[in-house]
N, C-alpha and C. Protein backbone atom coordinates (compact mmCIF):
# COMPACT_ATOMS: atom_id res chain seq x y z
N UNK A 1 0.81 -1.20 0.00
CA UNK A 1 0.00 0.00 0.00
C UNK A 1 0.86 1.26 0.00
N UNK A 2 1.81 1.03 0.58
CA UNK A 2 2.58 2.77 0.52
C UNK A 2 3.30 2.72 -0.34
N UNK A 3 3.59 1.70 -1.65
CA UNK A 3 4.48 2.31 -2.93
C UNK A 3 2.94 2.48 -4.00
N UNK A 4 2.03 2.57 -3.32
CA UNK A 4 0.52 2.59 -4.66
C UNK A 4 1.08 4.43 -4.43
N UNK A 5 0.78 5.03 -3.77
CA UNK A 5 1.27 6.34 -3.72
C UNK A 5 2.30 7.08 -4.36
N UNK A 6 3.29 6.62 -4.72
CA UNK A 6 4.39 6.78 -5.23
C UNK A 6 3.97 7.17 -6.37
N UNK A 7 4.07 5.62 -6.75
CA UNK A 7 3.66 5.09 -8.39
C UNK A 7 2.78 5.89 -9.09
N UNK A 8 1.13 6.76 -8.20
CA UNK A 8 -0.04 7.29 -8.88
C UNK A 8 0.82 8.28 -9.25
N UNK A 9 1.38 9.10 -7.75
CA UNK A 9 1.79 10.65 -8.55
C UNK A 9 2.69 10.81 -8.91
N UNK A 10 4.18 9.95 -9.54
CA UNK A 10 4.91 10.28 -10.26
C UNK A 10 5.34 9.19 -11.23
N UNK A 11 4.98 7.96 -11.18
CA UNK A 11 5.68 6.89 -12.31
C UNK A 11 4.52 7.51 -13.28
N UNK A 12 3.35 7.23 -12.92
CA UNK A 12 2.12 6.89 -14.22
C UNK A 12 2.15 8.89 -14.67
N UNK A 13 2.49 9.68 -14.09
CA UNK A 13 1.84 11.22 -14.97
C UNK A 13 3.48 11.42 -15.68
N UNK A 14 4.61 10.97 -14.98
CA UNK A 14 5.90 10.63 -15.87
C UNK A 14 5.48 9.88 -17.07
N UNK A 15 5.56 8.90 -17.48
CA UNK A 15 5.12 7.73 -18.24
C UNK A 15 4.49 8.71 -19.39
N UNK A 16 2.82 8.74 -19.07
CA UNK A 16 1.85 9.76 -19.25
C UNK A 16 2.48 11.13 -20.54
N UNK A 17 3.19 11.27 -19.64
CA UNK A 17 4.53 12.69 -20.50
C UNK A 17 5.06 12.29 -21.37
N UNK A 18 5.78 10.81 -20.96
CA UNK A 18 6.68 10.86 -21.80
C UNK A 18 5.73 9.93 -22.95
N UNK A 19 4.75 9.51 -23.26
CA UNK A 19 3.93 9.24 -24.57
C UNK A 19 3.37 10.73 -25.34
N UNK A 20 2.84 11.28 -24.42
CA UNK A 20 2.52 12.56 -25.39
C UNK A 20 3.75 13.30 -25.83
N UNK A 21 5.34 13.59 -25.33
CA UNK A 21 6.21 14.09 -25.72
C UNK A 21 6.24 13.38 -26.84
N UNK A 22 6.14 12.30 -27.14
CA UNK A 22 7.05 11.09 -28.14
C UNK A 22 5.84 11.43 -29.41
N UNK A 23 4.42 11.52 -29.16
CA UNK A 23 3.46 11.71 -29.91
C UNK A 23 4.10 12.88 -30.56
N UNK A 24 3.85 14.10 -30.29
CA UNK A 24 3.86 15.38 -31.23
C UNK A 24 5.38 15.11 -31.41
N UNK A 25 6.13 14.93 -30.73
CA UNK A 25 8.02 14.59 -31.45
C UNK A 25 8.36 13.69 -33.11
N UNK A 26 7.01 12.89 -32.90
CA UNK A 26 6.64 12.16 -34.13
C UNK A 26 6.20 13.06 -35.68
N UNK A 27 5.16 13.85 -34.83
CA UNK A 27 4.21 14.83 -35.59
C UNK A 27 5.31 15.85 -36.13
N UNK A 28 6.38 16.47 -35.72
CA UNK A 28 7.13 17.12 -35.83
C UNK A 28 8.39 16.80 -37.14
N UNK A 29 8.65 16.16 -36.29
CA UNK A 29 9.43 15.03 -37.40
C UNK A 29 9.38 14.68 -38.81
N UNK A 30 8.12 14.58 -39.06
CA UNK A 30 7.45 14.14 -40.53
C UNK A 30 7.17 15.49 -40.63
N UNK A 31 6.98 16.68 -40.22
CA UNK A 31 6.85 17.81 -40.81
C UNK A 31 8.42 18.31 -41.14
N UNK A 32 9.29 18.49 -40.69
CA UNK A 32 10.83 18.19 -40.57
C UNK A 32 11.68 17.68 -41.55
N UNK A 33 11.33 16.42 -42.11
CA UNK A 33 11.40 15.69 -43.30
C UNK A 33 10.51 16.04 -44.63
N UNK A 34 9.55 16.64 -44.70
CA UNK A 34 8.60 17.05 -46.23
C UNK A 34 9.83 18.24 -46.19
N UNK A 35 9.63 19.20 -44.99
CA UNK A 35 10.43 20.17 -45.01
C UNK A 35 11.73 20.28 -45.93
N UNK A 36 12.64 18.57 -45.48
CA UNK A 36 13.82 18.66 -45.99
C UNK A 36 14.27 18.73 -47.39
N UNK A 37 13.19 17.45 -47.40
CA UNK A 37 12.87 16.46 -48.74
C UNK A 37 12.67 18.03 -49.90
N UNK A 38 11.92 18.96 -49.78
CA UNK A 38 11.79 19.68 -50.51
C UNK A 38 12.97 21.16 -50.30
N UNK A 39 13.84 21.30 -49.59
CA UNK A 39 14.85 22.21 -49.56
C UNK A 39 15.86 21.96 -50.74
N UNK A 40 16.20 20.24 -50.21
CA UNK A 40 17.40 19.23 -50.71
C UNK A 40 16.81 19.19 -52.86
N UNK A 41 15.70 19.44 -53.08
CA UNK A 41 15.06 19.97 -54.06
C UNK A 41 15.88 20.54 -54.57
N UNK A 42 14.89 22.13 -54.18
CA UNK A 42 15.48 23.42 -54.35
C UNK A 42 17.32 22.91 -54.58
N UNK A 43 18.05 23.18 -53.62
CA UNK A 43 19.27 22.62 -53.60
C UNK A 43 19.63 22.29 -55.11
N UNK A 44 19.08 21.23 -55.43
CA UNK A 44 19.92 20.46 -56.28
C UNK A 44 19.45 21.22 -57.46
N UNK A 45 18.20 21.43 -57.95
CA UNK A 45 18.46 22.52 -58.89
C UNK A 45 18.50 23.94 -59.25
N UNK A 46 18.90 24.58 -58.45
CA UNK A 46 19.57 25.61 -58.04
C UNK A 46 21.27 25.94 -57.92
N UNK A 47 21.49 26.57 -58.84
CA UNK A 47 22.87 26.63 -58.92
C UNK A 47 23.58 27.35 -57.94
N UNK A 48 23.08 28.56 -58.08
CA UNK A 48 23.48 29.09 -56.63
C UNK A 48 21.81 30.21 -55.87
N UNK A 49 21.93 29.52 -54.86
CA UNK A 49 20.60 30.34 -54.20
C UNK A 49 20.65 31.56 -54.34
N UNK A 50 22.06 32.52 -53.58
CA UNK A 50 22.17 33.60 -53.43
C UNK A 50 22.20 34.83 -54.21
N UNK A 51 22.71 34.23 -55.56
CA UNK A 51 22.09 35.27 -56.68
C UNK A 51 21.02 35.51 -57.54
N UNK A 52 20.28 34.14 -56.88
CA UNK A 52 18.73 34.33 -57.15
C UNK A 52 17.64 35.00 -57.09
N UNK A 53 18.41 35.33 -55.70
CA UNK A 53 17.42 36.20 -54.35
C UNK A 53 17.45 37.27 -55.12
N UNK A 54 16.38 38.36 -54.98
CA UNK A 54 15.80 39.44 -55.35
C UNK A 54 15.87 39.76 -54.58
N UNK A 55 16.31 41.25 -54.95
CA UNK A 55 16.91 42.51 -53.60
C UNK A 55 15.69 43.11 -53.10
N UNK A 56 15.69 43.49 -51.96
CA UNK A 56 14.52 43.68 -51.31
C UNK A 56 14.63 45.38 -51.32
N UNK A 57 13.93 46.19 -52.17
CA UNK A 57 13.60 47.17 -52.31
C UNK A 57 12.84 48.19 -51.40
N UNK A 58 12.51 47.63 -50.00
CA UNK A 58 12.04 48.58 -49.34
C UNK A 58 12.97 48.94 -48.10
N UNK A 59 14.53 48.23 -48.21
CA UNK A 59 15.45 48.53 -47.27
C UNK A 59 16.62 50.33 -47.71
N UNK A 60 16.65 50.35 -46.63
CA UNK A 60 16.91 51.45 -47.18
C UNK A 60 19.04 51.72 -46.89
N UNK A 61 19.65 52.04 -48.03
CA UNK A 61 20.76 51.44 -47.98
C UNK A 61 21.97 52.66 -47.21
């Protein structure tokens, strides 16, 4: 009876955490990867990014 106490308020809302951390860490991840998957794109046909870029005309020099 005195490790049921323990266990309620910190193994099981630990535990608890660490599935929902692992859930959206998942969700993240696969957003992370489309992310990449389409940079590594760009990348490869793109010769050079930086003279691509269009100068931003409302800075003032």
């Amino acid at each position: 009876m005195r490790y049921i106490i323990p266990i309620l308020l910190a193994i099981v809302p630990g535990v608890a955490g660490v599935c929902i951390l692992a859930y959206f860490a998942l969700i993240d991840w696969e957003a992370l990867q489309k992310a990449y998957d389409r940079f590594s794109e760009v990348v490869a046909t793109s010769s050079d990014l930086y003279l691509q870029r269009k100068p931003n005309k409302t800075s003032i020099a």
